[in-house]
PDB file of N, CA and C in Angstrom:
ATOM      1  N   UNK A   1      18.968 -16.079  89.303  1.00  0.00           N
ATOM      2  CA  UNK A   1      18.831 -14.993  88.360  1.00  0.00           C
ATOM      3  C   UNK A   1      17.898 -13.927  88.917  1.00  0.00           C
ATOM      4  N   UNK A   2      17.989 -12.514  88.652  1.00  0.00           N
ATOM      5  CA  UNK A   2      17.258 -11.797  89.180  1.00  0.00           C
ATOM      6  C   UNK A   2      16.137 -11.288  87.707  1.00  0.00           C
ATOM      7  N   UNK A   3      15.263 -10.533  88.317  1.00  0.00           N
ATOM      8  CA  UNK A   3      14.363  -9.933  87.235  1.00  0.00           C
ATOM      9  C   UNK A   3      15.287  -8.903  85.968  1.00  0.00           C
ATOM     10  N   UNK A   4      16.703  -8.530  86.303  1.00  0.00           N
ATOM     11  CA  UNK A   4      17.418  -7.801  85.573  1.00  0.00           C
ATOM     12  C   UNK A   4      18.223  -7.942  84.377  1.00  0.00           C
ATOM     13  N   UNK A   5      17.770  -9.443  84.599  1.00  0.00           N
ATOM     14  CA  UNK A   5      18.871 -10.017  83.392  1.00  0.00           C
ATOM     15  C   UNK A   5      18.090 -10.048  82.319  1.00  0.00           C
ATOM     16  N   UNK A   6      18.806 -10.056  81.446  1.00  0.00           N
ATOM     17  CA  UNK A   6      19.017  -9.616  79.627  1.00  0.00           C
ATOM     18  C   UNK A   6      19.550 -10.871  78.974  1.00  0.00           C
ATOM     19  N   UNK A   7      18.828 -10.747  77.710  1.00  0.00           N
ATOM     20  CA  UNK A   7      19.381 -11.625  76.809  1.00  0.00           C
ATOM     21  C   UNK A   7      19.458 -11.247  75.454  1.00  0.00           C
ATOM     22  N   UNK A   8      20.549 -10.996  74.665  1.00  0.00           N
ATOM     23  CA  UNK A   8      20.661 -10.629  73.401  1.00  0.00           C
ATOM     24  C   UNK A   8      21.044 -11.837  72.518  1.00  0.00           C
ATOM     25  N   UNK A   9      19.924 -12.514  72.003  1.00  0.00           N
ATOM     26  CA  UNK A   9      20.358 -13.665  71.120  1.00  0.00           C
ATOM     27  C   UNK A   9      20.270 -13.497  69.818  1.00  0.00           C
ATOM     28  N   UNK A  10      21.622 -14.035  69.085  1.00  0.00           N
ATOM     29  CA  UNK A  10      21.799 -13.951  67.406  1.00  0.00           C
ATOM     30  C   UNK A  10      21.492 -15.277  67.037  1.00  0.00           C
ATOM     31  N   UNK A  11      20.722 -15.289  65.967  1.00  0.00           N
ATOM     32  CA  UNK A  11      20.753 -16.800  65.115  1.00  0.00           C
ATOM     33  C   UNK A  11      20.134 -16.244  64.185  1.00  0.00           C
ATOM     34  N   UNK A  12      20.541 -17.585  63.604  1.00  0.00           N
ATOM     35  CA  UNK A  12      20.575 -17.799  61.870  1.00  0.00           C
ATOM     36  C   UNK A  12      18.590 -18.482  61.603  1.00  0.00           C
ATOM     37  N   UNK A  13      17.849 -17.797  60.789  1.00  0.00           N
ATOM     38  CA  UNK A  13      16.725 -18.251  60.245  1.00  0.00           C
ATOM     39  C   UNK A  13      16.741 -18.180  58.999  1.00  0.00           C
ATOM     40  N   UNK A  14      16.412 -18.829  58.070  1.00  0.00           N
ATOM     41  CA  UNK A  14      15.848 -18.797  56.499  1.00  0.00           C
ATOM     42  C   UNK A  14      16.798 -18.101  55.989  1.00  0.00           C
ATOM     43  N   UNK A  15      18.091 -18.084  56.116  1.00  0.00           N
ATOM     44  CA  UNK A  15      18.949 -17.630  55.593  1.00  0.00           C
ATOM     45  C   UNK A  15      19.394 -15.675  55.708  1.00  0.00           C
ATOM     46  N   UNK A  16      18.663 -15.641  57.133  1.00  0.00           N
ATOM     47  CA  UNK A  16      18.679 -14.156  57.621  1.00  0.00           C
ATOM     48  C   UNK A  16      20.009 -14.587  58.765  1.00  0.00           C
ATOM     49  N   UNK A  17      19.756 -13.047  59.570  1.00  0.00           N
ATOM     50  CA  UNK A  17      20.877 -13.129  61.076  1.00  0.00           C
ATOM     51  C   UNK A  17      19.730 -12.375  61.723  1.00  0.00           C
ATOM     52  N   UNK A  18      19.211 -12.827  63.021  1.00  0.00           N
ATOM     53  CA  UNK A  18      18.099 -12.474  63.431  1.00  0.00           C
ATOM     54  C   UNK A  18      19.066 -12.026  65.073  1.00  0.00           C
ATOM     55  N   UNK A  19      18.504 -10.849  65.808  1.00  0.00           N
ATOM     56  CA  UNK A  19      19.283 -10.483  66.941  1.00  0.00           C
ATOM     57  C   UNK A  19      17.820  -9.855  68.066  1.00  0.00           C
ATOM     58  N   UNK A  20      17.740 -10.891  68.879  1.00  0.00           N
ATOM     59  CA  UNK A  20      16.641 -10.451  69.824  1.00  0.00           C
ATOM     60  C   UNK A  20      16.913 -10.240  70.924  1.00  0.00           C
ATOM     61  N   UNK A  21      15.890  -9.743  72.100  1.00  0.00           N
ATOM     62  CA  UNK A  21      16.462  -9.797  73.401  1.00  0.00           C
ATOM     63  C   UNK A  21      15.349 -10.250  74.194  1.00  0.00           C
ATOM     64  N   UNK A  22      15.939 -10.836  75.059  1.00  0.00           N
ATOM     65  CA  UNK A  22      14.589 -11.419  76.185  1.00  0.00           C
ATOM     66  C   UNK A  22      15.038 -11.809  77.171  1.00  0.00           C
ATOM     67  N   UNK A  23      14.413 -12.387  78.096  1.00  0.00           N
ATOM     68  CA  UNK A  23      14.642 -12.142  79.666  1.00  0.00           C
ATOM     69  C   UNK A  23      15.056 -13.526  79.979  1.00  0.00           C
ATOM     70  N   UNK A  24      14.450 -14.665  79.252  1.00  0.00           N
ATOM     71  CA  UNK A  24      14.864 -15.931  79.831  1.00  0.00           C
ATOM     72  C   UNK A  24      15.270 -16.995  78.561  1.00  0.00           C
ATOM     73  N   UNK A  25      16.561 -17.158  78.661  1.00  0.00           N
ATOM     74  CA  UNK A  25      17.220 -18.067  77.386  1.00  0.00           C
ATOM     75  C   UNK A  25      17.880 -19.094  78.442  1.00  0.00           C
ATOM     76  N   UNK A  26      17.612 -20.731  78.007  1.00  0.00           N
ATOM     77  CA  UNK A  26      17.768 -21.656  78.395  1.00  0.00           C
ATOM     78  C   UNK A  26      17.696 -23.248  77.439  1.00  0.00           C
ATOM     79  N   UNK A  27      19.087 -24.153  78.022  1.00  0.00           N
ATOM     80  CA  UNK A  27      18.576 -25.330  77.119  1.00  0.00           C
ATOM     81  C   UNK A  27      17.237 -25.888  77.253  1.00  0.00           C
ATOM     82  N   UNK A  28      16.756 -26.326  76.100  1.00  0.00           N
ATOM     83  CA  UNK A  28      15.359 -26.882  76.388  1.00  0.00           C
ATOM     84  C   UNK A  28      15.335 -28.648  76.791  1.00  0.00           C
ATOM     85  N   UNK A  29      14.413 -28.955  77.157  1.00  0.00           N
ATOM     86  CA  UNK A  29      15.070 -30.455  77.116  1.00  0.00           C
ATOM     87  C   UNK A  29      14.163 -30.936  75.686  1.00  0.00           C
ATOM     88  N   UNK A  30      13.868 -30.224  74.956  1.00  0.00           N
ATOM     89  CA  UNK A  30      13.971 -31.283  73.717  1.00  0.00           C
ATOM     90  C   UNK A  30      15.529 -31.302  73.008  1.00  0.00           C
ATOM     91  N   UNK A  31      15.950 -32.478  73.142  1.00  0.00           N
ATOM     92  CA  UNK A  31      17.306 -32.437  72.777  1.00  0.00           C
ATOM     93  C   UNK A  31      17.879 -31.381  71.237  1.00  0.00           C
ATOM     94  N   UNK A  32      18.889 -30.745  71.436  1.00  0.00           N
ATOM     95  CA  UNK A  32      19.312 -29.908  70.949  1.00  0.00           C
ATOM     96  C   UNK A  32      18.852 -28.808  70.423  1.00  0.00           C
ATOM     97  N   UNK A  33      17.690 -27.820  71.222  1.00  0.00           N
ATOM     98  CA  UNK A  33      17.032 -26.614  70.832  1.00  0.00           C
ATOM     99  C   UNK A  33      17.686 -26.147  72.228  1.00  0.00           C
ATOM    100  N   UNK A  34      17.388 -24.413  71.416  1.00  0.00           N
ATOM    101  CA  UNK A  34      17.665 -23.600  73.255  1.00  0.00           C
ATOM    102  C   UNK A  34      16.204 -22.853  73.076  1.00  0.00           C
ATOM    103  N   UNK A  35      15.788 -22.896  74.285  1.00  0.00           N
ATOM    104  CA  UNK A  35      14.176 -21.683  74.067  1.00  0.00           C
ATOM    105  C   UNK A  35      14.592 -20.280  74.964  1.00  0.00           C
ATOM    106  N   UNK A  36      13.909 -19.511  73.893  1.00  0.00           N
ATOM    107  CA  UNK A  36      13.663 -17.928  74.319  1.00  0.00           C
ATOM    108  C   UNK A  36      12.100 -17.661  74.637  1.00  0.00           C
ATOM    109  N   UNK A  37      12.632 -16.626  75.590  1.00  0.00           N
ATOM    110  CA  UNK A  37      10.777 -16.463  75.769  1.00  0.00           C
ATOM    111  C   UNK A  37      10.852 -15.151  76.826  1.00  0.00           C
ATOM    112  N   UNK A  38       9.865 -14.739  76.677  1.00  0.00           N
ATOM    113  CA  UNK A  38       9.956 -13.421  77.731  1.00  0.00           C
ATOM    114  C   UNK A  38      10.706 -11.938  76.417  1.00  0.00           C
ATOM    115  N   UNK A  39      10.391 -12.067  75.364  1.00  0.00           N
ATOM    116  CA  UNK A  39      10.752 -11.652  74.448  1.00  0.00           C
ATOM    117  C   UNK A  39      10.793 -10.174  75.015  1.00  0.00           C
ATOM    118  N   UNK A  40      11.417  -9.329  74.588  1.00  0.00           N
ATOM    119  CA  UNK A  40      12.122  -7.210  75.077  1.00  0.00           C
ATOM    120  C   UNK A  40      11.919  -7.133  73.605  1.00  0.00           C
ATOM    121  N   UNK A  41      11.250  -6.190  73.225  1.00  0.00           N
ATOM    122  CA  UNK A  41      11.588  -4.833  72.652  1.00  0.00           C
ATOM    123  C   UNK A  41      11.498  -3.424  73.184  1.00  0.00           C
ATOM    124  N   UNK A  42      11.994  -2.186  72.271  1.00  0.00           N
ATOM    125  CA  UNK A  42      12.274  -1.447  72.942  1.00  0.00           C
ATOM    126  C   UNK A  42      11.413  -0.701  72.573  1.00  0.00           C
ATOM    127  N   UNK A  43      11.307   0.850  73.678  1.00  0.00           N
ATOM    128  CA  UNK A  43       9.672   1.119  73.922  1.00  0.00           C
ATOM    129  C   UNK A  43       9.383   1.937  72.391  1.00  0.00           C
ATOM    130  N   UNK A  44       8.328   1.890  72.250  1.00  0.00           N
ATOM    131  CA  UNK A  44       7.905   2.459  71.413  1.00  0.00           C
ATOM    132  C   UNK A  44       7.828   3.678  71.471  1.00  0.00           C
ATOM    133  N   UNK A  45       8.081   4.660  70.339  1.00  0.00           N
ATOM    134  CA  UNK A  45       8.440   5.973  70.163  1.00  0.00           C
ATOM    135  C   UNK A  45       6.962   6.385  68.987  1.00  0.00           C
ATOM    136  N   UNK A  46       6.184   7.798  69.426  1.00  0.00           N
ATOM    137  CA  UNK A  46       5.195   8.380  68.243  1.00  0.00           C
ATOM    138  C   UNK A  46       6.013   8.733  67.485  1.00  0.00           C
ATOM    139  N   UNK A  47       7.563   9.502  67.287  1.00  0.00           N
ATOM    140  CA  UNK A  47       7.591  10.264  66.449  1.00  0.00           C
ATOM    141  C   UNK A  47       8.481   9.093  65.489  1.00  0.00           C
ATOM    142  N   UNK A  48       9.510   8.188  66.035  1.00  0.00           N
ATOM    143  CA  UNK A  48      10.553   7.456  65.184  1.00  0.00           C
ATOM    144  C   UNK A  48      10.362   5.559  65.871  1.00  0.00           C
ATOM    145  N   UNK A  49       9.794   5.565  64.259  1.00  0.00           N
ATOM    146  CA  UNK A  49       9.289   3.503  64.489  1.00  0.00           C
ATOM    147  C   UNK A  49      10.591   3.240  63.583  1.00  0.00           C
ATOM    148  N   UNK A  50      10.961   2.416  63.746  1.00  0.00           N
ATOM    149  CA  UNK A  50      12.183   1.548  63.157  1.00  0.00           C
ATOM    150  C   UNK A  50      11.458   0.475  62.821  1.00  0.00           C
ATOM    151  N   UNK A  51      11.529   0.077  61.421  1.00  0.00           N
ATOM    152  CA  UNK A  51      10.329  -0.811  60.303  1.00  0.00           C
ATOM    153  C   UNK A  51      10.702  -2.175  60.703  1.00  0.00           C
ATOM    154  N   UNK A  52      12.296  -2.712  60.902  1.00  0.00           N
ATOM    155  CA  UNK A  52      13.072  -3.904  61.329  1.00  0.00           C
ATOM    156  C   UNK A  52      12.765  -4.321  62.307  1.00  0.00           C
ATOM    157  N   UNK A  53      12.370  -3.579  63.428  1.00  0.00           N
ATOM    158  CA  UNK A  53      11.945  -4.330  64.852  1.00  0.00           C
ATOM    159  C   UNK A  53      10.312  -3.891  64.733  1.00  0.00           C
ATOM    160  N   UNK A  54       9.671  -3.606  64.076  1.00  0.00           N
ATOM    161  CA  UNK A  54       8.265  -3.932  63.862  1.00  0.00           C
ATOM    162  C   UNK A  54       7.839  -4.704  63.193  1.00  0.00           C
ATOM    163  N   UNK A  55       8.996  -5.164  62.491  1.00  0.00           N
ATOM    164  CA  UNK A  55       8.259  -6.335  61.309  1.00  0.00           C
ATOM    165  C   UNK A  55       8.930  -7.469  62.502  1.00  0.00           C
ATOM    166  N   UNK A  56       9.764  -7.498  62.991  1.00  0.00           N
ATOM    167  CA  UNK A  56       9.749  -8.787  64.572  1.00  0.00           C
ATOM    168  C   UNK A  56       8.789  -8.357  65.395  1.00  0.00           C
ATOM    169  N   UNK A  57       8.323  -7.744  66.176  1.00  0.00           N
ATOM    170  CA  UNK A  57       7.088  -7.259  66.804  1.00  0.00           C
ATOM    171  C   UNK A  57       6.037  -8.090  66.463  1.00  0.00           C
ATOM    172  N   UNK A  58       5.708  -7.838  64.887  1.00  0.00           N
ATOM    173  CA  UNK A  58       4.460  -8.352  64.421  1.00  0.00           C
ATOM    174  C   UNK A  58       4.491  -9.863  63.722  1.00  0.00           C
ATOM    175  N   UNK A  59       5.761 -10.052  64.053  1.00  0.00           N
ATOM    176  CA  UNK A  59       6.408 -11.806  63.751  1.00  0.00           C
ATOM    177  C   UNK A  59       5.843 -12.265  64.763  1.00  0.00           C
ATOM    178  N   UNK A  60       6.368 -12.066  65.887  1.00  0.00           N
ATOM    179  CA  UNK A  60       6.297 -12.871  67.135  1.00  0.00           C
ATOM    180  C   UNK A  60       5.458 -12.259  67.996  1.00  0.00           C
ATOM    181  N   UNK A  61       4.804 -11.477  67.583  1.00  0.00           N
ATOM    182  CA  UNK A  61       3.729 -11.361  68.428  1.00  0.00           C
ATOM    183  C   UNK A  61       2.142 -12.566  68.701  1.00  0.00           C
ATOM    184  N   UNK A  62       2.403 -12.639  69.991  1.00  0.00           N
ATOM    185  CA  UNK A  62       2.001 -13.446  70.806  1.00  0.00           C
ATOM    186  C   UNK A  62       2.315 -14.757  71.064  1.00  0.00           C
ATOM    187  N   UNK A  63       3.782 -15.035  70.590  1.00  0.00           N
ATOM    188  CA  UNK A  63       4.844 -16.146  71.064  1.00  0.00           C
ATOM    189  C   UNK A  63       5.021 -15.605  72.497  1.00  0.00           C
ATOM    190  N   UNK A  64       4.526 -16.848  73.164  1.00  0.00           N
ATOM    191  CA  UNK A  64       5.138 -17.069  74.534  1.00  0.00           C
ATOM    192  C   UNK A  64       6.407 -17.526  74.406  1.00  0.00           C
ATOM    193  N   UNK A  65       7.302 -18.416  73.669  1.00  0.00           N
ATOM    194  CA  UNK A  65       8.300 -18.872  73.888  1.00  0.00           C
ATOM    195  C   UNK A  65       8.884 -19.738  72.397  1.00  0.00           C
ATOM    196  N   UNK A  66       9.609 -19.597  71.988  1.00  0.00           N
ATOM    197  CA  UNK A  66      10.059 -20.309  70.964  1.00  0.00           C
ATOM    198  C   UNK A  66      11.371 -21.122  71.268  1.00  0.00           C
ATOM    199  N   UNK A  67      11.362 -21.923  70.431  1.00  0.00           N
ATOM    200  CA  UNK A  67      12.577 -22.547  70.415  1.00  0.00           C
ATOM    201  C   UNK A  67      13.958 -22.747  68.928  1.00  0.00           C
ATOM    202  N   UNK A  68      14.968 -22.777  69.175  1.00  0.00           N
ATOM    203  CA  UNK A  68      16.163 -22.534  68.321  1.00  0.00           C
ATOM    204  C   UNK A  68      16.753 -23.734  68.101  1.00  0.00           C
ATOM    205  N   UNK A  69      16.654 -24.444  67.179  1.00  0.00           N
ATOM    206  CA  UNK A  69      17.909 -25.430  67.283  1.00  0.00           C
ATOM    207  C   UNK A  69      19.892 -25.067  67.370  1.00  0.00           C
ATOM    208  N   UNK A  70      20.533 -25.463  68.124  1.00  0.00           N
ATOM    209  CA  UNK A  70      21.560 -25.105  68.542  1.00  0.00           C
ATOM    210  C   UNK A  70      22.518 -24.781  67.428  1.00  0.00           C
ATOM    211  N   UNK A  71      22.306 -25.634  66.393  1.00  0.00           N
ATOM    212  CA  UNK A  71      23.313 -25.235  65.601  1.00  0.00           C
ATOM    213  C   UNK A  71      23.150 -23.843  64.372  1.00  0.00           C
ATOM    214  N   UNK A  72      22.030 -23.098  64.997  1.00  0.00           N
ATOM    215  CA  UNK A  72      20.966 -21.840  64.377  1.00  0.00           C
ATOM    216  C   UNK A  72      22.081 -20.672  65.220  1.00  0.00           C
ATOM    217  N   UNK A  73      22.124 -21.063  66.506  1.00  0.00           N
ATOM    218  CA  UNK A  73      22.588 -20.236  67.515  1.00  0.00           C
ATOM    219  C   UNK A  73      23.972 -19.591  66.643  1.00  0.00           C
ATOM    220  N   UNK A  74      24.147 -18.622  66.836  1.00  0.00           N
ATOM    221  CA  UNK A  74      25.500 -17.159  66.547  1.00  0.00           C
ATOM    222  C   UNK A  74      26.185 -17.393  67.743  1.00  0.00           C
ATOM    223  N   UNK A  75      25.439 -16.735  68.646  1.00  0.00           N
ATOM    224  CA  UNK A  75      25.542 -16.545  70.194  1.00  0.00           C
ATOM    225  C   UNK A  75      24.708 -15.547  71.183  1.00  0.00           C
ATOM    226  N   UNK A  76      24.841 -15.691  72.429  1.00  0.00           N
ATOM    227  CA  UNK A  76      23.708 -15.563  73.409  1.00  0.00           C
ATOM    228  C   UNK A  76      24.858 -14.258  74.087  1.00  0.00           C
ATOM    229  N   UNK A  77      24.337 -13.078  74.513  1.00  0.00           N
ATOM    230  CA  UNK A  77      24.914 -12.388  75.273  1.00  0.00           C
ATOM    231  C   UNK A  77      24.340 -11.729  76.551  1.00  0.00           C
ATOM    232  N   UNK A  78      24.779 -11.833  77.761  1.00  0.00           N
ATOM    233  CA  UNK A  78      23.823 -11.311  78.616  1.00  0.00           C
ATOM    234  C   UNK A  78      23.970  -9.586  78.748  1.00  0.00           C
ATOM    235  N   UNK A  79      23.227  -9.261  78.163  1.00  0.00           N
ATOM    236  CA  UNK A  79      23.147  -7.577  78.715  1.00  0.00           C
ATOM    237  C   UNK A  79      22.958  -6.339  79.736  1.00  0.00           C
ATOM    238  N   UNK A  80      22.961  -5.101  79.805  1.00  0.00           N
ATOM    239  CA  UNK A  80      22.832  -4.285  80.622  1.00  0.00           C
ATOM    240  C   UNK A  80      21.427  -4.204  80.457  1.00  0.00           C
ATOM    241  N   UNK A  81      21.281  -3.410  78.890  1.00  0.00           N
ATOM    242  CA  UNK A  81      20.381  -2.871  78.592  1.00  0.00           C
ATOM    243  C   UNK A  81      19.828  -3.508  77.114  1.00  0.00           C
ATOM    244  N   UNK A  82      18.212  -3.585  76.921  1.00  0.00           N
ATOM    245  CA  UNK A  82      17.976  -4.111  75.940  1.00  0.00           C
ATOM    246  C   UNK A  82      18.266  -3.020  74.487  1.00  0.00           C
ATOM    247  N   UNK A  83      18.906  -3.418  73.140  1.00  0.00           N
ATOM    248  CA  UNK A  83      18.852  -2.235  71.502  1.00  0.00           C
ATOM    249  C   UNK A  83      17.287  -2.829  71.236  1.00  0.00           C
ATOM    250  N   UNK A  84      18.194  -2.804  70.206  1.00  0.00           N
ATOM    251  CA  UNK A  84      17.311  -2.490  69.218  1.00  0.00           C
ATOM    252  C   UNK A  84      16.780  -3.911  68.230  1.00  0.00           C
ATOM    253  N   UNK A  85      15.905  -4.778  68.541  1.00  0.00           N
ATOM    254  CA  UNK A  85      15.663  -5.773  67.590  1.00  0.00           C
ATOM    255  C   UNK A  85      16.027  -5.578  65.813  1.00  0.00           C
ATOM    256  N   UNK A  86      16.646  -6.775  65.328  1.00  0.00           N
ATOM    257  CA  UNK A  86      16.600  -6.081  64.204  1.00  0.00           C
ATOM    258  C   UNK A  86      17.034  -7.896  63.400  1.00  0.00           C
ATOM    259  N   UNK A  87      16.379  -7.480  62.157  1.00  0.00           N
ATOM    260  CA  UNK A  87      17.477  -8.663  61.100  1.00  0.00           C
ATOM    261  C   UNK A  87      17.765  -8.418  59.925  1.00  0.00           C
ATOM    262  N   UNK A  88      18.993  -9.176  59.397  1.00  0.00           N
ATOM    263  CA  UNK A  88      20.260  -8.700  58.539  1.00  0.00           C
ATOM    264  C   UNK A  88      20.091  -9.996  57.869  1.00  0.00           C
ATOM    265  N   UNK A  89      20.778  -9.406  56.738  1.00  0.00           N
ATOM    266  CA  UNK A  89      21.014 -10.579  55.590  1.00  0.00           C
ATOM    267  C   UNK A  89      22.248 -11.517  56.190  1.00  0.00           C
ATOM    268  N   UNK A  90      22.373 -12.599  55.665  1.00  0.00           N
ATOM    269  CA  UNK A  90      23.514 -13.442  55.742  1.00  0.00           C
ATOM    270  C   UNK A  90      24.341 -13.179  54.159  1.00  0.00           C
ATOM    271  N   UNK A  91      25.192 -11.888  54.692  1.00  0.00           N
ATOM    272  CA  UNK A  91      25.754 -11.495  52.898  1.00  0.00           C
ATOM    273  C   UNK A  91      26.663 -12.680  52.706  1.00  0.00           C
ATOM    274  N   UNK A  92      27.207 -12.850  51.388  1.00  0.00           N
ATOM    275  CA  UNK A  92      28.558 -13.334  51.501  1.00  0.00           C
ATOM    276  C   UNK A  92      29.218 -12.891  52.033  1.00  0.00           C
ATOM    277  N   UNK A  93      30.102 -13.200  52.026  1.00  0.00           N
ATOM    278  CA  UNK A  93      32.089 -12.942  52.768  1.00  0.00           C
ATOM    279  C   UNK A  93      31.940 -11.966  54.247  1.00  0.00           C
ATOM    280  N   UNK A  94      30.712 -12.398  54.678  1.00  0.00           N
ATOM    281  CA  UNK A  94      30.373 -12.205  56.487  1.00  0.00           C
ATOM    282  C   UNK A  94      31.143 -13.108  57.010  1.00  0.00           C
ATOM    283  N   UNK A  95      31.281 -12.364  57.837  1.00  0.00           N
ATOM    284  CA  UNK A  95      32.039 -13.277  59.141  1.00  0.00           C
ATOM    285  C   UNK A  95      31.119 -14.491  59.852  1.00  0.00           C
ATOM    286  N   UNK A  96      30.140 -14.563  59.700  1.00  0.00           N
ATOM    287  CA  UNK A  96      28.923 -15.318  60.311  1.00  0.00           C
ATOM    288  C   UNK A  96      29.177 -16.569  59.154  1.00  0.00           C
ATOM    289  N   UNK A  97      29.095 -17.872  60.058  1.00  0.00           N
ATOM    290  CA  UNK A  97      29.238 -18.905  58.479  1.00  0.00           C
ATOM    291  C   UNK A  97      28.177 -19.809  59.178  1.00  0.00           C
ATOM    292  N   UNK A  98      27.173 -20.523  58.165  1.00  0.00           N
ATOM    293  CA  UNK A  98      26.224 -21.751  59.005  1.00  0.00           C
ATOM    294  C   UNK A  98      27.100 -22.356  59.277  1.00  0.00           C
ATOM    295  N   UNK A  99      26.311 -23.657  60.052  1.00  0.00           N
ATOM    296  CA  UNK A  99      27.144 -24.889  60.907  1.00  0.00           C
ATOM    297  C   UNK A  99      26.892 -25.710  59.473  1.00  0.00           C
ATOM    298  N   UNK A 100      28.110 -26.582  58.995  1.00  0.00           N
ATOM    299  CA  UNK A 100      28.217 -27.247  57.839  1.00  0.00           C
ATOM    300  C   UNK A 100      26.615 -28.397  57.598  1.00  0.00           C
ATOM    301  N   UNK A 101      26.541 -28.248  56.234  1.00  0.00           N
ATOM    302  CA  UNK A 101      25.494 -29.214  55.988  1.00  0.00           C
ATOM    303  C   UNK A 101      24.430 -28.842  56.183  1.00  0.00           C
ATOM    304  N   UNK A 102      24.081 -27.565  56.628  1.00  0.00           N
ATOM    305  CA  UNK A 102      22.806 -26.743  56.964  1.00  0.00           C
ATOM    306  C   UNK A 102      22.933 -25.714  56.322  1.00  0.00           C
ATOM    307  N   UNK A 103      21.892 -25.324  54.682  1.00  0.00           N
ATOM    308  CA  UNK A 103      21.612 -24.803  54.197  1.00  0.00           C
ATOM    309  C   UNK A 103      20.463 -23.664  54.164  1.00  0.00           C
ATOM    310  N   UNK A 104      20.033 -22.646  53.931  1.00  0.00           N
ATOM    311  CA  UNK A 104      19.179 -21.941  53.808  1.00  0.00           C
ATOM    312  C   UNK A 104      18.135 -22.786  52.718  1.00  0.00           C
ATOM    313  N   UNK A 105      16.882 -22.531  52.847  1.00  0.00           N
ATOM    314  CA  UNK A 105      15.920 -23.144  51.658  1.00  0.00           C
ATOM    315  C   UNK A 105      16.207 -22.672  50.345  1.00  0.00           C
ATOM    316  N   UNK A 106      16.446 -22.772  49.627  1.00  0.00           N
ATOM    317  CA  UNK A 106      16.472 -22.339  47.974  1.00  0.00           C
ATOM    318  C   UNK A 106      18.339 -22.322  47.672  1.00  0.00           C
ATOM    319  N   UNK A 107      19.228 -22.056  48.388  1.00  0.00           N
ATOM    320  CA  UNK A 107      20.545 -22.342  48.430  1.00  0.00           C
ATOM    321  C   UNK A 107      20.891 -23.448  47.477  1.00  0.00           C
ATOM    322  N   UNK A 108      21.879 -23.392  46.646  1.00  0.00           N
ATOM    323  CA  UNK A 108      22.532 -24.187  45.661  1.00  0.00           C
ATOM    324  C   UNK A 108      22.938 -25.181  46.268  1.00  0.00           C
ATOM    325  N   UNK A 109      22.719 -26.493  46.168  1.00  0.00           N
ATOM    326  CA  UNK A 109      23.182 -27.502  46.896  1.00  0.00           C
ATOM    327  C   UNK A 109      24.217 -28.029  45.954  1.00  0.00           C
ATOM    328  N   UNK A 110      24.779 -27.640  45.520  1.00  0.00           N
ATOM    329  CA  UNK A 110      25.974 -28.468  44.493  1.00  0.00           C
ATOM    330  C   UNK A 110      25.216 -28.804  43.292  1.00  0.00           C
ATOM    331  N   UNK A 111      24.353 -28.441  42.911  1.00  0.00           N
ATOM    332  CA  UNK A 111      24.091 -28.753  41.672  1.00  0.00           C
ATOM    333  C   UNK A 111      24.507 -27.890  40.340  1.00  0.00           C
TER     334      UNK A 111
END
């Protein structure tokens, strides 16, 4: 791998769609997580802050590296260039569906 590569990873948290980018995405060997680390955002601007990738900024700021359990994962894309961090609701009737049996916290479990 060279210093150029990109990583645009989607997954599912707390019932969000979370889309980051970073430099080094790999299986972890704790069985079934993938870790990110080397986290990209994009440069900061005085005149126009985008509130969505500052409220990740100030999430993960000073994570060296986190880890995902696999079945969290959307998907991993390798990029040119790093966007724009950002996270989205998990609306209904999205195309995005969890992996069965894995609920968001507060989610109706059949009751």
């Amino acid at each position: 791998m060279n210093d150029t590569t990109r990583y645009r990873v989607t997954f599912v948290n707390q019932g969000k769609v979370y889309e980051m980018f970073a430099r080094e995405v790999y299986q972890d060997s704790l069985y079934g997580f993938v870790t990110i680390e080397d986290l990209l955002f994009g440069e900061r601007s005085k005149l126009v802050v985008d509130p969505g990738e500052e409220r990740l900024r100030h999430e993960f700021e000073g994570v060296e590296r986190f880890h995902i359990p696999l079945h969290a994962v959307i998907r991993i894309d390798e990029v040119a260039e790093i966007g724009i961090a950002r996270i989205r609701d998990l609306a209904p009737g999205n195309n995005v569906t969890m992996f069965p049996g894995v609920l968001p916290p507060g989610a109706d479990r059949g009751k």
